[in-house]
Protein backbone atom coordinates (compact mmCIF):
# COMPACT_ATOMS: atom_id res chain seq x y z
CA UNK A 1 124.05 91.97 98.27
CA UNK A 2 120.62 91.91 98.34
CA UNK A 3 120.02 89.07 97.00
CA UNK A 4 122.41 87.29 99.22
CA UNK A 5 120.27 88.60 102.28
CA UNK A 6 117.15 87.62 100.66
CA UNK A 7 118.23 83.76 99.89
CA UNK A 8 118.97 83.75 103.47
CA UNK A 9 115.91 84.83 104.65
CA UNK A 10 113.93 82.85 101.79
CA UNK A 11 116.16 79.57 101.07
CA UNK A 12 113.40 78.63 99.02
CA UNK A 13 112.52 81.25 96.34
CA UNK A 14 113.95 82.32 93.03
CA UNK A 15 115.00 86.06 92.33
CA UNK A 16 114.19 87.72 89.27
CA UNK A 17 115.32 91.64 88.60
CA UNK A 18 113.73 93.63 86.74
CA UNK A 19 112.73 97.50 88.05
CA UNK A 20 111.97 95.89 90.97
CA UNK A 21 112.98 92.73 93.14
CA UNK A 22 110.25 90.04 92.95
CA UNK A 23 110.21 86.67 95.12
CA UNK A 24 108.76 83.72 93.54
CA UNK A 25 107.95 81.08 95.64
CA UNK A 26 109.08 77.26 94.68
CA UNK A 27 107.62 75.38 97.52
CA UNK A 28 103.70 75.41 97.59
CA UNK A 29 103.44 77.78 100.66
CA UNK A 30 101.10 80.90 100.49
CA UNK A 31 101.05 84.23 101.89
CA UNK A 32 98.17 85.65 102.61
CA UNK A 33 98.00 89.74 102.72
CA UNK A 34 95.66 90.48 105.44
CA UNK A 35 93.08 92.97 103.95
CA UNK A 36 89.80 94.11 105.65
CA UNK A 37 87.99 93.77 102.07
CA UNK A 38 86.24 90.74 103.37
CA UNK A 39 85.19 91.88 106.77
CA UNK A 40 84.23 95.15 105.18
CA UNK A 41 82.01 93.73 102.52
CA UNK A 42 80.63 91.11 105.01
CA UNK A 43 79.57 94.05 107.63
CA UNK A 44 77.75 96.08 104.91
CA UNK A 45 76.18 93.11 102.78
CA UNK A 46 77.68 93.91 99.24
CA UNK A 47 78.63 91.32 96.54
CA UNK A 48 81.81 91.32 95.68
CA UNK A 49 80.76 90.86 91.92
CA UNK A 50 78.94 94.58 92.49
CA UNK A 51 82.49 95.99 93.78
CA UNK A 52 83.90 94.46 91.14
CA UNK A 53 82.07 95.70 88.36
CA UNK A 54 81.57 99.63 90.45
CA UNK A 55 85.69 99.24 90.08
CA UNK A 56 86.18 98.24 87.03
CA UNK A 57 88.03 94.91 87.42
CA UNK A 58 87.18 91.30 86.72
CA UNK A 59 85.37 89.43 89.20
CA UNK A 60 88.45 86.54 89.78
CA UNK A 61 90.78 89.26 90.32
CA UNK A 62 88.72 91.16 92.91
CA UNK A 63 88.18 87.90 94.51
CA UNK A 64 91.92 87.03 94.50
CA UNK A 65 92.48 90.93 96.14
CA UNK A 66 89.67 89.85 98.69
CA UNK A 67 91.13 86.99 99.88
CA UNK A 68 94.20 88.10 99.99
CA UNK A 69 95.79 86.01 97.55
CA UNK A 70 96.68 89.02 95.15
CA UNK A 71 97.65 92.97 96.32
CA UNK A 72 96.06 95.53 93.98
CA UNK A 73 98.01 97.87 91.28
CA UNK A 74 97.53 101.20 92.95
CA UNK A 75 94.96 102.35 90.28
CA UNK A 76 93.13 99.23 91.02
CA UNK A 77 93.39 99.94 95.02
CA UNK A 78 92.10 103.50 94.26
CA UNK A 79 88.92 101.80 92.68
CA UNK A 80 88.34 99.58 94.88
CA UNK A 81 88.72 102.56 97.95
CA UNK A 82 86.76 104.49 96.06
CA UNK A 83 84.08 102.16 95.28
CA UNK A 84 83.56 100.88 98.79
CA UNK A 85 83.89 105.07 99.91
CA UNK A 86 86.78 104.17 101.83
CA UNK A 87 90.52 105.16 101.72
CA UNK A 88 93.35 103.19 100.39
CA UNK A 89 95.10 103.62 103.46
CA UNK A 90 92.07 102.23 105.32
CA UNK A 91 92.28 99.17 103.42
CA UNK A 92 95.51 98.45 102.75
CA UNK A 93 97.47 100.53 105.59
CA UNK A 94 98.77 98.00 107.90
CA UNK A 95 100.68 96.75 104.96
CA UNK A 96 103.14 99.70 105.20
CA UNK A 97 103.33 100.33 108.80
């Protein structure tokens, strides 16, 4: 059933099942997640190579989670939160409301 609702909604993706649904886009159209990563990093004049490092993550996937081309695991949101002394929910919030 839902995968039914979902081809309606998203004629153009393929469903795989696993423990969770995941949508896999065919056509070459992006989705950006809004995050305030940039804006936050911007305002306070940090590198994202020095958040990166701080967080423990590779420097192409924190820039991927910056611009909002990738969403963090959870332990790698926590890092990130906790590297910039800011919340998850501060940072990735809106996403859930």
């Amino acid at each position: 059933m839902v995968k039914d609702m979902l081809k309606v909604v998203c004629p153009n993706t393929k469903i795989f099942e696993g423990q969770a649904i995941f949508l896999l886009n065919i056509k070459s159209e992006v989705i950006y997640v809004d995050t305030k990563l940039k804006r936050i990093l911007d305002e306070r004049g940090i590198k994202q190579g020095f958040i990166a490092d701080k967080a423990g993550l590779s420097r192409g996937a924190f820039s991927l989670i910056v611009r909002g081309k990738s969403i963090p695991t959870l332990p790698a949101a926590i890092k990130i939160a906790r590297a910039l002394n800011e919340t998850v929910e501060s940072l990735w919030g809106e996403l859930i409301e």
